[in-house]
C-alpha atoms as a PDB file:
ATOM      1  CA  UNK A   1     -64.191  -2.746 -52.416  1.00  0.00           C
ATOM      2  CA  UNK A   2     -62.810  -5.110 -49.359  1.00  0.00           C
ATOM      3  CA  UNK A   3     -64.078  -8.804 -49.390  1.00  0.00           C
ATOM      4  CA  UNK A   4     -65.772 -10.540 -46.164  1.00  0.00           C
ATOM      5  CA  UNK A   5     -61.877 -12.360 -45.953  1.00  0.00           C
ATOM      6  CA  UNK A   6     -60.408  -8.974 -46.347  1.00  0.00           C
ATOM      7  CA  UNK A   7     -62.545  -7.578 -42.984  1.00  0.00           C
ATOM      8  CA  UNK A   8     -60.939 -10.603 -41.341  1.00  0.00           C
ATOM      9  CA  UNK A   9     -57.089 -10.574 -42.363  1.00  0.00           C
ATOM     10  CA  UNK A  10     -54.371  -7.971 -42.370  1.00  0.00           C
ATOM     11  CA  UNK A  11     -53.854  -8.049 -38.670  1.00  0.00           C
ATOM     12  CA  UNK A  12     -50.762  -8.180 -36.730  1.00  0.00           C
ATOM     13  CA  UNK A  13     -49.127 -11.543 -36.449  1.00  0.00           C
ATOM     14  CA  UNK A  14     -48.091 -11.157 -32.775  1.00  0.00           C
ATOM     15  CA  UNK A  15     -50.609  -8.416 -31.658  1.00  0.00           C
ATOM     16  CA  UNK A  16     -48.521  -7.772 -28.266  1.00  0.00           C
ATOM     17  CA  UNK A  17     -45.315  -7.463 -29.989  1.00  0.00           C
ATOM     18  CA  UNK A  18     -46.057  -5.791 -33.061  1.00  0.00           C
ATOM     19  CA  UNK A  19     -47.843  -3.718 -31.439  1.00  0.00           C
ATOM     20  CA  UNK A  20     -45.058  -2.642 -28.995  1.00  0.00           C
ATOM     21  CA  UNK A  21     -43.030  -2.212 -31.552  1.00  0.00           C
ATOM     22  CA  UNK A  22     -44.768   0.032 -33.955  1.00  0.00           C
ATOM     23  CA  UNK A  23     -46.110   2.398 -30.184  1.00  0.00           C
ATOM     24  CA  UNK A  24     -42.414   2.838 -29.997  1.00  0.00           C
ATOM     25  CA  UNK A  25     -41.224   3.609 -33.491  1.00  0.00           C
ATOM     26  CA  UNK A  26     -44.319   6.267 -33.693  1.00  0.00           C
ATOM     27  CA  UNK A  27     -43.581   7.431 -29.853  1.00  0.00           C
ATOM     28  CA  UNK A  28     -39.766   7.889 -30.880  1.00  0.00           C
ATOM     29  CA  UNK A  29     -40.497   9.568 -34.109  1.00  0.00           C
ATOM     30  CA  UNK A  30     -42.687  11.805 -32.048  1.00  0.00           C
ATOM     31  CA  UNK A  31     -40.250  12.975 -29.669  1.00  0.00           C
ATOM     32  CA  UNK A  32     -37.876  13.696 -32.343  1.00  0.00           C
ATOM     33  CA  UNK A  33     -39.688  15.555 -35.214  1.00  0.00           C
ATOM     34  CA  UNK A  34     -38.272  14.993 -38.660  1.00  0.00           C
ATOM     35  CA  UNK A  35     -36.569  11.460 -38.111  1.00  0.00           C
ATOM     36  CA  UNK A  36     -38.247   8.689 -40.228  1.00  0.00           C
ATOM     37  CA  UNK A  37     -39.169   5.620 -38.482  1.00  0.00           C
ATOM     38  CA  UNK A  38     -39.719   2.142 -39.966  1.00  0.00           C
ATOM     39  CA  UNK A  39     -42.853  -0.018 -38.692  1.00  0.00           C
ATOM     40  CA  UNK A  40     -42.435  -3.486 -39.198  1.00  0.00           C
ATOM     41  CA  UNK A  41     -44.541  -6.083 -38.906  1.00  0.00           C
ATOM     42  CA  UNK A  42     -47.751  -7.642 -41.407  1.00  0.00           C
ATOM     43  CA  UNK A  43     -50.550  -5.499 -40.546  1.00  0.00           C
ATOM     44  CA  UNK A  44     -52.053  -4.780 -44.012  1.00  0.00           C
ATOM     45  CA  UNK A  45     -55.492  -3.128 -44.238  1.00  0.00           C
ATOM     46  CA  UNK A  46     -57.378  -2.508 -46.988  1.00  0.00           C
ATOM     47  CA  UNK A  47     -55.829  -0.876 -49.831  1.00  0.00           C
ATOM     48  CA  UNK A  48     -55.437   2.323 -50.492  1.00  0.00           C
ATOM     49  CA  UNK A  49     -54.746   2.230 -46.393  1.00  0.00           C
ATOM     50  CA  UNK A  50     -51.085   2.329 -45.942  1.00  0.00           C
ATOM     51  CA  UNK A  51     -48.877  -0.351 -44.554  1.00  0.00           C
ATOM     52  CA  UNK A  52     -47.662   1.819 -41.628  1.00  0.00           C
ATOM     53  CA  UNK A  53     -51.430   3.437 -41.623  1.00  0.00           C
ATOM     54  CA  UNK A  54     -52.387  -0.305 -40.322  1.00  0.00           C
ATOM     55  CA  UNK A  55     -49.723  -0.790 -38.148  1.00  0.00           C
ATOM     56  CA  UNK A  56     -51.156   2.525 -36.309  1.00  0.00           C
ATOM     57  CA  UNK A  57     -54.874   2.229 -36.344  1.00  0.00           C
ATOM     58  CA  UNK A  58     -54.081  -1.453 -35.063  1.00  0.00           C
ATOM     59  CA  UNK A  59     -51.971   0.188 -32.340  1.00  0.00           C
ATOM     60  CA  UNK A  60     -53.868   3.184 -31.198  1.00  0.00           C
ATOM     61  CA  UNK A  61     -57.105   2.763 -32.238  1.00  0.00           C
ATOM     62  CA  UNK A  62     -60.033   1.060 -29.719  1.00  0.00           C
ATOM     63  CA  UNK A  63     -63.382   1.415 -28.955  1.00  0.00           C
ATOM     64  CA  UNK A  64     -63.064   4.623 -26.937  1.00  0.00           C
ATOM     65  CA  UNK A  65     -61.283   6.345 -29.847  1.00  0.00           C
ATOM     66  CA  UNK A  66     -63.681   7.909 -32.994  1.00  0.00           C
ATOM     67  CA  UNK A  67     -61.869   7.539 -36.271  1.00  0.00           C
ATOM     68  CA  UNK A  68     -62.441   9.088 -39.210  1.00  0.00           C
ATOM     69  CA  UNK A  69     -61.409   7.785 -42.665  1.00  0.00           C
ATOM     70  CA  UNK A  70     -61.404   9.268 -46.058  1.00  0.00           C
ATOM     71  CA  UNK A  71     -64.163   8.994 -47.936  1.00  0.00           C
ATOM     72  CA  UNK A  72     -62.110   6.317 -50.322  1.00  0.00           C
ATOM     73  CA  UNK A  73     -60.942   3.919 -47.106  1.00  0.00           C
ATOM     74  CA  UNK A  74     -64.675   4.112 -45.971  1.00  0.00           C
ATOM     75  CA  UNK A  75     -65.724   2.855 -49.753  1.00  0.00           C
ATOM     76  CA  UNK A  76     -62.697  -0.124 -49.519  1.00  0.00           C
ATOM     77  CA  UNK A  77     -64.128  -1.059 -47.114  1.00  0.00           C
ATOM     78  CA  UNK A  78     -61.468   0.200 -44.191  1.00  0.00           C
ATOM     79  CA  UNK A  79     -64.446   1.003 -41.513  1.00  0.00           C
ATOM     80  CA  UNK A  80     -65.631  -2.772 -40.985  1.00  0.00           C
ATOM     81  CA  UNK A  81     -61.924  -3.545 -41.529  1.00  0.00           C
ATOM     82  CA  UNK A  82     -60.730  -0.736 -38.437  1.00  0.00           C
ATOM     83  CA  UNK A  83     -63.826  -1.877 -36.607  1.00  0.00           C
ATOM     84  CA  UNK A  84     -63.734  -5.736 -36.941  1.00  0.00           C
ATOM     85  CA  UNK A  85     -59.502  -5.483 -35.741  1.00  0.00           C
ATOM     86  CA  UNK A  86     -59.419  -2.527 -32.826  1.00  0.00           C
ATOM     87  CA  UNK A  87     -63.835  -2.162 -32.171  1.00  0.00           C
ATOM     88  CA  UNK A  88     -63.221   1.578 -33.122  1.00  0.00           C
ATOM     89  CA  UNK A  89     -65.746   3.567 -34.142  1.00  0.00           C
ATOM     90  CA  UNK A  90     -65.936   5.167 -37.184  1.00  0.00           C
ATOM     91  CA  UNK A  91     -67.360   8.711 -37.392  1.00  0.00           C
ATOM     92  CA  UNK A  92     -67.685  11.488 -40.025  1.00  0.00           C
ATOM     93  CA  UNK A  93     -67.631  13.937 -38.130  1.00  0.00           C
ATOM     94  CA  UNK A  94     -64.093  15.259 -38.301  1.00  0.00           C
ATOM     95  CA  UNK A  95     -64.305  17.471 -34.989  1.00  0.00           C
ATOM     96  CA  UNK A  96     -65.272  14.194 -32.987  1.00  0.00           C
ATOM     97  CA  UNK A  97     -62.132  11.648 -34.226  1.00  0.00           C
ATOM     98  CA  UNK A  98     -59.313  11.050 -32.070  1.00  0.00           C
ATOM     99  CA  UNK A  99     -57.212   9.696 -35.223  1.00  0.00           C
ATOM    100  CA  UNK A 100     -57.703  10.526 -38.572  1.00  0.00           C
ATOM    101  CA  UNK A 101     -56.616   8.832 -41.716  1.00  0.00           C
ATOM    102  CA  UNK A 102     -56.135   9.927 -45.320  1.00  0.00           C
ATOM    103  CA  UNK A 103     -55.191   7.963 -48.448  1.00  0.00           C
ATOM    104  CA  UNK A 104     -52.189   8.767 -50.692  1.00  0.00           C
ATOM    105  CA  UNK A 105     -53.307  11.295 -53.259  1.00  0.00           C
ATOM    106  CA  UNK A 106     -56.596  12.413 -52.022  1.00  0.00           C
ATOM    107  CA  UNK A 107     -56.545  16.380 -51.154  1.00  0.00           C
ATOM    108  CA  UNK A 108     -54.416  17.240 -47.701  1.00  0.00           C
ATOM    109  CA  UNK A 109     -57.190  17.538 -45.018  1.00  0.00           C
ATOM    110  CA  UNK A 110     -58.461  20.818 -43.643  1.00  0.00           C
ATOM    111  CA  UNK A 111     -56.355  21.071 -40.096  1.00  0.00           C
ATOM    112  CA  UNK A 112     -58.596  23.288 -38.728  1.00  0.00           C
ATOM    113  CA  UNK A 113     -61.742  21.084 -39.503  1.00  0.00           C
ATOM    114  CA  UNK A 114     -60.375  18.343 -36.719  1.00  0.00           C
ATOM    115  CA  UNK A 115     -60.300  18.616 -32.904  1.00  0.00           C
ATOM    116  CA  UNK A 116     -57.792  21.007 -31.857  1.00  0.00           C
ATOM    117  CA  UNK A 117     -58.218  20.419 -27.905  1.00  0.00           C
ATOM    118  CA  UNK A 118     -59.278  23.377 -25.259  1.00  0.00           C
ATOM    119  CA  UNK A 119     -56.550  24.685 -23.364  1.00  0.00           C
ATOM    120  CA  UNK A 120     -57.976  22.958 -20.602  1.00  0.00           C
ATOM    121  CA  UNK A 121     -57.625  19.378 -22.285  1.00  0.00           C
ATOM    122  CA  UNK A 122     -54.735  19.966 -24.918  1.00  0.00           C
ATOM    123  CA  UNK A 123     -54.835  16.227 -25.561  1.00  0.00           C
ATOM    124  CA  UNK A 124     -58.206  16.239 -26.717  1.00  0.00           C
ATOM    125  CA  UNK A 125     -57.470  16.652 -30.241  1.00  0.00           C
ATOM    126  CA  UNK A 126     -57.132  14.694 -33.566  1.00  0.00           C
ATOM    127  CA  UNK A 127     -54.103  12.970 -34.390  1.00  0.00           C
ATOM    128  CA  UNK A 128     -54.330  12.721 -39.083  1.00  0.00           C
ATOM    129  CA  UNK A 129     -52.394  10.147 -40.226  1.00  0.00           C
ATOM    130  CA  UNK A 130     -51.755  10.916 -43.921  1.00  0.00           C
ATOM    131  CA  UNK A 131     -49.777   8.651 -46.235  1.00  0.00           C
ATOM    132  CA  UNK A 132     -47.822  10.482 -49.372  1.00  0.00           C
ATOM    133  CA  UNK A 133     -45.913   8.974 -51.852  1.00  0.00           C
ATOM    134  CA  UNK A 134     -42.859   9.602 -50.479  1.00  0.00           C
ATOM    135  CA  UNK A 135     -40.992  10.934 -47.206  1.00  0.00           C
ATOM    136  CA  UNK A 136     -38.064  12.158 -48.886  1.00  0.00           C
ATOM    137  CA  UNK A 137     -37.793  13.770 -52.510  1.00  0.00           C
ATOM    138  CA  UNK A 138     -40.152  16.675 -51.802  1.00  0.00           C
ATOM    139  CA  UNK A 139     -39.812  20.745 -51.438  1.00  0.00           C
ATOM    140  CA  UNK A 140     -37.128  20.889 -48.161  1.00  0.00           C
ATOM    141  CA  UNK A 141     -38.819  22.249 -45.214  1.00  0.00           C
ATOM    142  CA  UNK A 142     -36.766  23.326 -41.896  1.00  0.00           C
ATOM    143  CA  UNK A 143     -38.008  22.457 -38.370  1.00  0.00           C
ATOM    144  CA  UNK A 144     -37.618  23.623 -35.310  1.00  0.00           C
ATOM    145  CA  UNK A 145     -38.723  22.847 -31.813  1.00  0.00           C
ATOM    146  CA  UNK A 146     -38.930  20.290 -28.821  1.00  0.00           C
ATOM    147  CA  UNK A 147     -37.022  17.223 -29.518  1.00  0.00           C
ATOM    148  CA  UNK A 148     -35.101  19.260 -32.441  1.00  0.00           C
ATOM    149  CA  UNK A 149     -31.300  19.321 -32.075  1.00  0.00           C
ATOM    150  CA  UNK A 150     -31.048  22.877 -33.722  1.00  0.00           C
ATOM    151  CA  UNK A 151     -32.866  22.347 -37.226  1.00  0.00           C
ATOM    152  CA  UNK A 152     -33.333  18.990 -38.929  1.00  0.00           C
ATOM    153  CA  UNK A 153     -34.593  18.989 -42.902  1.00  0.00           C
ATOM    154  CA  UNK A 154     -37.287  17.340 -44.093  1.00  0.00           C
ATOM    155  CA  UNK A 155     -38.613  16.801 -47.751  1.00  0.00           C
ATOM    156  CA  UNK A 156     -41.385  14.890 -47.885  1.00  0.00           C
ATOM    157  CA  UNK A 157     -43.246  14.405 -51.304  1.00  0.00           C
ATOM    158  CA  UNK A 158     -47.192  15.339 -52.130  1.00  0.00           C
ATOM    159  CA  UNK A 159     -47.704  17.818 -49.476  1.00  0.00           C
ATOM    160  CA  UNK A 160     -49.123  20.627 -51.247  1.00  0.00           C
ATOM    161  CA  UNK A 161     -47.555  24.036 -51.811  1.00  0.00           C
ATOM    162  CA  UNK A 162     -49.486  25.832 -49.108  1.00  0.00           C
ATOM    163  CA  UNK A 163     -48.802  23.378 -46.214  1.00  0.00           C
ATOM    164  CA  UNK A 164     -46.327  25.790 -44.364  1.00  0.00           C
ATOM    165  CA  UNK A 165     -49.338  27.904 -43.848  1.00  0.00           C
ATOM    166  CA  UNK A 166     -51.409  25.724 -42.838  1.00  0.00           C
ATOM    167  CA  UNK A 167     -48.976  24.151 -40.372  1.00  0.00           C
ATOM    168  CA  UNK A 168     -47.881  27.564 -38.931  1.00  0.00           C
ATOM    169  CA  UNK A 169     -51.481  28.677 -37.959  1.00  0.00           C
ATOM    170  CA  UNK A 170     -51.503  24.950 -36.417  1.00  0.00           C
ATOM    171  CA  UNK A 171     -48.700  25.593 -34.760  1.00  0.00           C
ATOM    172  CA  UNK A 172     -49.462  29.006 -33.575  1.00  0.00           C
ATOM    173  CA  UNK A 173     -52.599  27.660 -31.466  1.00  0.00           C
ATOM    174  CA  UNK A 174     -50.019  25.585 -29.182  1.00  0.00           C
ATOM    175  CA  UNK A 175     -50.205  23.957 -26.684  1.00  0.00           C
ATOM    176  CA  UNK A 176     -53.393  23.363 -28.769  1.00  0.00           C
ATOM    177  CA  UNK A 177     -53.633  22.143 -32.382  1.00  0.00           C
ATOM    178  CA  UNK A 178     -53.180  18.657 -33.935  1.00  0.00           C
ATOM    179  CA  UNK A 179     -50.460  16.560 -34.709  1.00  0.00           C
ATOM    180  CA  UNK A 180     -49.383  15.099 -37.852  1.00  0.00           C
ATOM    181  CA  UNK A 181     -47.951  12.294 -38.680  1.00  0.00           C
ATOM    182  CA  UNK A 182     -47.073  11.196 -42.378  1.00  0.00           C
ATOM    183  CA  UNK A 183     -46.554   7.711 -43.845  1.00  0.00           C
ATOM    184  CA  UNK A 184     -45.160   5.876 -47.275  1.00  0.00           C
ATOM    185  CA  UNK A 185     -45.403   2.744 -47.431  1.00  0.00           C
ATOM    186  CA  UNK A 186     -43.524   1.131 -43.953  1.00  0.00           C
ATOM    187  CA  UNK A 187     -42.272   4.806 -43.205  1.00  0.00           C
ATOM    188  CA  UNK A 188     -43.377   7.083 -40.927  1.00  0.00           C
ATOM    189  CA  UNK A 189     -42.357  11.000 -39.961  1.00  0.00           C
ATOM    190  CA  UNK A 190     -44.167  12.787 -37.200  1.00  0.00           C
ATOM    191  CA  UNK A 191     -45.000  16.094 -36.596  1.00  0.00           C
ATOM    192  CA  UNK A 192     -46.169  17.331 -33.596  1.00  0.00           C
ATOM    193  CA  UNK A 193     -47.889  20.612 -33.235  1.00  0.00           C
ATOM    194  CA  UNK A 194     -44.883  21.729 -30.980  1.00  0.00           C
ATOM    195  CA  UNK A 195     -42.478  21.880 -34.097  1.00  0.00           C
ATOM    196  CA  UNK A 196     -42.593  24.744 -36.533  1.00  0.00           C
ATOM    197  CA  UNK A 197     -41.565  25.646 -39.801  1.00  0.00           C
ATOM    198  CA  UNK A 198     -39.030  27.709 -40.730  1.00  0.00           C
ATOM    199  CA  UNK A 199     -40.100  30.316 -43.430  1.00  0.00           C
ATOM    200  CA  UNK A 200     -37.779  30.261 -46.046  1.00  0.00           C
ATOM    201  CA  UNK A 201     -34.910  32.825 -46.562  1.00  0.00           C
ATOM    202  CA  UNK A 202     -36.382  35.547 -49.197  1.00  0.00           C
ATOM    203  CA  UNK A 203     -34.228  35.505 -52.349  1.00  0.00           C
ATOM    204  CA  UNK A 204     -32.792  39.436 -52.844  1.00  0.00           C
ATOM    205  CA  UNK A 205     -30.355  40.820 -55.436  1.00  0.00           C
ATOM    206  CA  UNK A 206     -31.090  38.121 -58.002  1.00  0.00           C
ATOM    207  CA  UNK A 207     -29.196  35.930 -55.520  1.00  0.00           C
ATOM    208  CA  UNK A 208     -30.247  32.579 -54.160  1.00  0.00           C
ATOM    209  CA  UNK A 209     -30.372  32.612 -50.399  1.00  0.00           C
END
Protein backbone atom coordinates (compact mmCIF):
# COMPACT_ATOMS: atom_id res chain seq x y z
CA UNK A 1 0.00 0.00 0.00
CA UNK A 2 1.30 3.76 -1.02
CA UNK A 3 2.88 5.83 1.89
CA UNK A 4 1.68 9.59 2.77
CA UNK A 5 5.35 10.51 0.73
CA UNK A 6 4.27 8.23 -2.00
CA UNK A 7 0.69 10.41 -2.49
CA UNK A 8 3.10 13.33 -2.76
CA UNK A 9 6.01 12.21 -5.24
CA UNK A 10 6.11 10.61 -8.65
CA UNK A 11 5.12 13.70 -10.48
CA UNK A 12 6.52 15.20 -13.51
CA UNK A 13 9.68 17.16 -13.08
CA UNK A 14 8.73 19.95 -15.54
CA UNK A 15 4.87 19.55 -15.55
CA UNK A 16 4.56 21.89 -18.82
CA UNK A 17 7.12 20.08 -20.68
CA UNK A 18 6.70 16.65 -19.77
CA UNK A 19 3.56 16.98 -20.18
CA UNK A 20 3.78 18.25 -23.82
CA UNK A 21 5.80 15.75 -24.53
CA UNK A 22 4.10 12.63 -23.44
CA UNK A 23 0.26 14.57 -25.21
CA UNK A 24 2.34 14.24 -28.28
CA UNK A 25 3.94 10.83 -28.16
CA UNK A 26 0.24 9.41 -27.17
CA UNK A 27 -1.47 11.93 -29.88
CA UNK A 28 1.14 10.57 -32.56
CA UNK A 29 0.78 7.00 -31.60
CA UNK A 30 -2.90 7.64 -31.97
CA UNK A 31 -2.94 8.83 -35.37
CA UNK A 32 -0.84 6.05 -36.45
CA UNK A 33 -2.17 2.75 -34.91
CA UNK A 34 0.43 0.09 -34.29
CA UNK A 35 3.64 2.38 -33.92
CA UNK A 36 5.13 2.24 -30.35
CA UNK A 37 5.86 5.43 -28.75
CA UNK A 38 8.32 6.13 -25.90
CA UNK A 39 7.17 8.58 -22.94
CA UNK A 40 9.89 10.03 -21.22
CA UNK A 41 10.08 11.83 -18.39
CA UNK A 42 9.91 10.80 -14.16
CA UNK A 43 6.35 10.53 -13.54
CA UNK A 44 6.19 7.34 -11.40
CA UNK A 45 2.93 6.47 -9.61
CA UNK A 46 2.31 3.96 -7.41
CA UNK A 47 3.34 0.59 -8.28
CA UNK A 48 1.77 -1.73 -10.00
CA UNK A 49 0.74 1.69 -12.12
CA UNK A 50 2.93 1.78 -15.09
CA UNK A 51 5.61 4.26 -15.89
CA UNK A 52 3.90 5.43 -19.12
CA UNK A 53 0.36 4.80 -17.16
CA UNK A 54 1.67 7.99 -15.00
CA UNK A 55 2.93 9.90 -17.61
CA UNK A 56 -0.86 9.71 -19.03
CA UNK A 57 -3.11 10.09 -16.08
CA UNK A 58 -0.67 13.12 -15.25
CA UNK A 59 -1.37 14.36 -18.79
CA UNK A 60 -5.00 13.79 -19.41
CA UNK A 61 -6.47 13.36 -16.35
CA UNK A 62 -8.24 16.59 -14.28
CA UNK A 63 -10.97 17.25 -12.27
CA UNK A 64 -13.61 17.15 -15.01
CA UNK A 65 -12.46 13.67 -16.07
CA UNK A 66 -13.88 10.34 -13.83
CA UNK A 67 -11.21 7.69 -13.67
CA UNK A 68 -11.49 4.43 -12.88
CA UNK A 69 -8.67 2.19 -11.57
CA UNK A 70 -8.36 -1.45 -10.98
CA UNK A 71 -9.30 -2.69 -8.02
CA UNK A 72 -5.30 -3.35 -7.18
CA UNK A 73 -4.18 0.57 -8.09
CA UNK A 74 -7.20 1.66 -5.85
CA UNK A 75 -5.65 -0.74 -2.88
CA UNK A 76 -1.81 0.89 -3.67
CA UNK A 77 -3.05 3.50 -3.08
CA UNK A 78 -3.20 5.08 -6.91
CA UNK A 79 -6.70 7.06 -6.19
CA UNK A 80 -5.22 9.65 -3.52
CA UNK A 81 -2.07 9.38 -5.67
CA UNK A 82 -4.27 10.34 -9.29
CA UNK A 83 -6.26 12.69 -7.11
CA UNK A 84 -3.56 14.52 -5.01
CA UNK A 85 -1.38 15.11 -8.79
CA UNK A 86 -4.34 15.92 -11.59
CA UNK A 87 -7.74 16.55 -8.74
CA UNK A 88 -9.41 13.67 -10.79
CA UNK A 89 -11.99 11.90 -9.54
CA UNK A 90 -12.01 8.49 -9.01
CA UNK A 91 -15.18 6.47 -9.73
CA UNK A 92 -16.21 2.78 -9.89
CA UNK A 93 -18.48 3.01 -11.98
CA UNK A 94 -16.94 1.92 -15.26
CA UNK A 95 -19.76 3.49 -17.60
CA UNK A 96 -19.02 7.01 -15.96
CA UNK A 97 -14.82 7.17 -16.47
CA UNK A 98 -13.38 9.11 -19.13
CA UNK A 99 -9.93 7.09 -18.72
CA UNK A 100 -9.54 3.87 -17.43
CA UNK A 101 -6.54 2.10 -16.09
CA UNK A 102 -5.58 -1.53 -15.57
CA UNK A 103 -2.51 -3.13 -13.98
CA UNK A 104 -0.20 -5.64 -15.74
CA UNK A 105 -1.62 -9.09 -15.20
CA UNK A 106 -4.99 -8.46 -13.83
CA UNK A 107 -7.86 -9.91 -16.31
CA UNK A 108 -8.31 -7.64 -19.75
CA UNK A 109 -11.34 -5.38 -18.91
CA UNK A 110 -14.83 -5.95 -20.24
CA UNK A 111 -14.93 -3.26 -23.38
CA UNK A 112 -18.37 -3.19 -23.43
CA UNK A 113 -18.72 -2.42 -19.60
CA UNK A 114 -17.08 1.31 -20.30
CA UNK A 115 -18.64 4.34 -22.04
CA UNK A 116 -18.93 3.74 -25.60
CA UNK A 117 -20.31 7.39 -26.57
CA UNK A 118 -23.93 8.05 -28.40
CA UNK A 119 -23.69 8.74 -31.90
CA UNK A 120 -24.54 12.08 -31.03
CA UNK A 121 -21.35 12.61 -28.73
CA UNK A 122 -18.84 9.90 -30.14
CA UNK A 123 -16.23 11.42 -27.83
CA UNK A 124 -18.03 10.67 -24.85
CA UNK A 125 -16.49 7.45 -24.20
CA UNK A 126 -13.75 5.73 -22.08
CA UNK A 127 -10.32 5.79 -23.10
CA UNK A 128 -8.55 2.02 -20.91
CA UNK A 129 -5.16 2.35 -20.54
CA UNK A 130 -3.86 -1.19 -19.93
CA UNK A 131 -0.21 -2.01 -19.28
CA UNK A 132 1.07 -5.76 -20.44
CA UNK A 133 4.24 -7.12 -20.07
CA UNK A 134 5.34 -6.52 -23.24
CA UNK A 135 4.48 -4.64 -26.66
CA UNK A 136 6.25 -6.90 -28.82
CA UNK A 137 6.74 -10.82 -28.41
CA UNK A 138 3.02 -11.67 -28.46
CA UNK A 139 0.46 -13.62 -31.01
CA UNK A 140 0.91 -11.13 -34.41
CA UNK A 141 -2.19 -9.31 -35.06
CA UNK A 142 -2.78 -7.26 -38.50
CA UNK A 143 -4.36 -3.77 -38.53
CA UNK A 144 -6.01 -1.88 -40.68
CA UNK A 145 -7.55 1.54 -40.85
CA UNK A 146 -7.14 5.45 -40.56
CA UNK A 147 -3.63 6.42 -40.09
CA UNK A 148 -2.59 2.74 -41.42
CA UNK A 149 -0.25 2.77 -44.44
CA UNK A 150 -1.78 -0.57 -45.84
CA UNK A 151 -1.32 -3.08 -42.78
CA UNK A 152 1.19 -2.64 -39.98
CA UNK A 153 1.85 -5.87 -37.43
CA UNK A 154 1.59 -5.79 -34.07
CA UNK A 155 2.44 -8.46 -31.31
CA UNK A 156 1.90 -7.35 -28.18
CA UNK A 157 2.27 -9.81 -25.15
CA UNK A 158 -0.64 -10.76 -22.36
CA UNK A 159 -3.58 -9.87 -24.35
CA UNK A 160 -5.68 -12.79 -24.06
CA UNK A 161 -6.65 -15.23 -26.80
CA UNK A 162 -10.11 -13.83 -27.39
CA UNK A 163 -9.15 -10.12 -27.78
CA UNK A 164 -9.77 -10.05 -31.65
CA UNK A 165 -13.33 -10.58 -30.72
CA UNK A 166 -13.66 -8.41 -28.43
CA UNK A 167 -11.96 -5.65 -30.42
CA UNK A 168 -13.99 -6.39 -33.61
CA UNK A 169 -17.46 -5.95 -31.90
CA UNK A 170 -15.63 -2.63 -30.54
CA UNK A 171 -14.82 -1.78 -33.65
CA UNK A 172 -17.98 -2.61 -35.35
CA UNK A 173 -19.97 0.09 -33.15
CA UNK A 174 -17.78 2.97 -34.91
CA UNK A 175 -17.78 5.95 -34.92
CA UNK A 176 -18.72 4.75 -31.38
CA UNK A 177 -16.73 2.41 -29.10
CA UNK A 178 -13.58 3.00 -26.97
CA UNK A 179 -10.13 3.32 -27.59
CA UNK A 180 -7.28 1.43 -26.36
CA UNK A 181 -4.20 2.18 -25.62
CA UNK A 182 -1.52 -0.36 -24.20
CA UNK A 183 1.64 0.29 -22.16
CA UNK A 184 5.04 -1.66 -20.85
CA UNK A 185 6.97 -0.06 -18.96
CA UNK A 186 7.96 3.60 -20.92
CA UNK A 187 6.11 2.14 -24.09
CA UNK A 188 3.05 2.86 -25.38
CA UNK A 189 0.81 1.46 -28.60
CA UNK A 190 -2.58 2.90 -29.30
CA UNK A 191 -5.51 1.65 -30.67
CA UNK A 192 -8.21 3.55 -31.66
CA UNK A 193 -11.62 2.17 -32.24
CA UNK A 194 -11.20 3.24 -35.99
CA UNK A 195 -8.54 0.41 -36.61
CA UNK A 196 -9.57 -3.19 -37.05
CA UNK A 197 -8.25 -6.48 -36.98
CA UNK A 198 -7.57 -8.54 -39.58
CA UNK A 199 -8.95 -12.15 -39.07
CA UNK A 200 -6.40 -14.46 -39.72
CA UNK A 201 -5.98 -16.48 -43.01
CA UNK A 202 -7.73 -20.07 -42.28
CA UNK A 203 -5.10 -22.82 -42.59
CA UNK A 204 -6.52 -25.47 -45.54
CA UNK A 205 -4.84 -28.55 -47.05
CA UNK A 206 -2.61 -29.17 -44.04
CA UNK A 207 -0.86 -26.02 -45.30
CA UNK A 208 0.11 -22.98 -43.30
CA UNK A 209 -1.41 -19.85 -44.74
Amino acid sequence: MTTATDTYTGAFTDPVLDAQSAFRVVMDCMARPGTIGWIEGEAKGPKPLGRAQSAIALTLADQDTPVYLSPALVKAGAAAWLGFQTGAAVTDIKSEARFAFVEAGAPFPALASFARGSQEYPDRSTTVIVELDKLEGGEELTLIGPGIRDRIAISPKGLPSLFPALWAENHALYPRGVDLILTAGRACLCLPRSARILAATPVTNGEKA
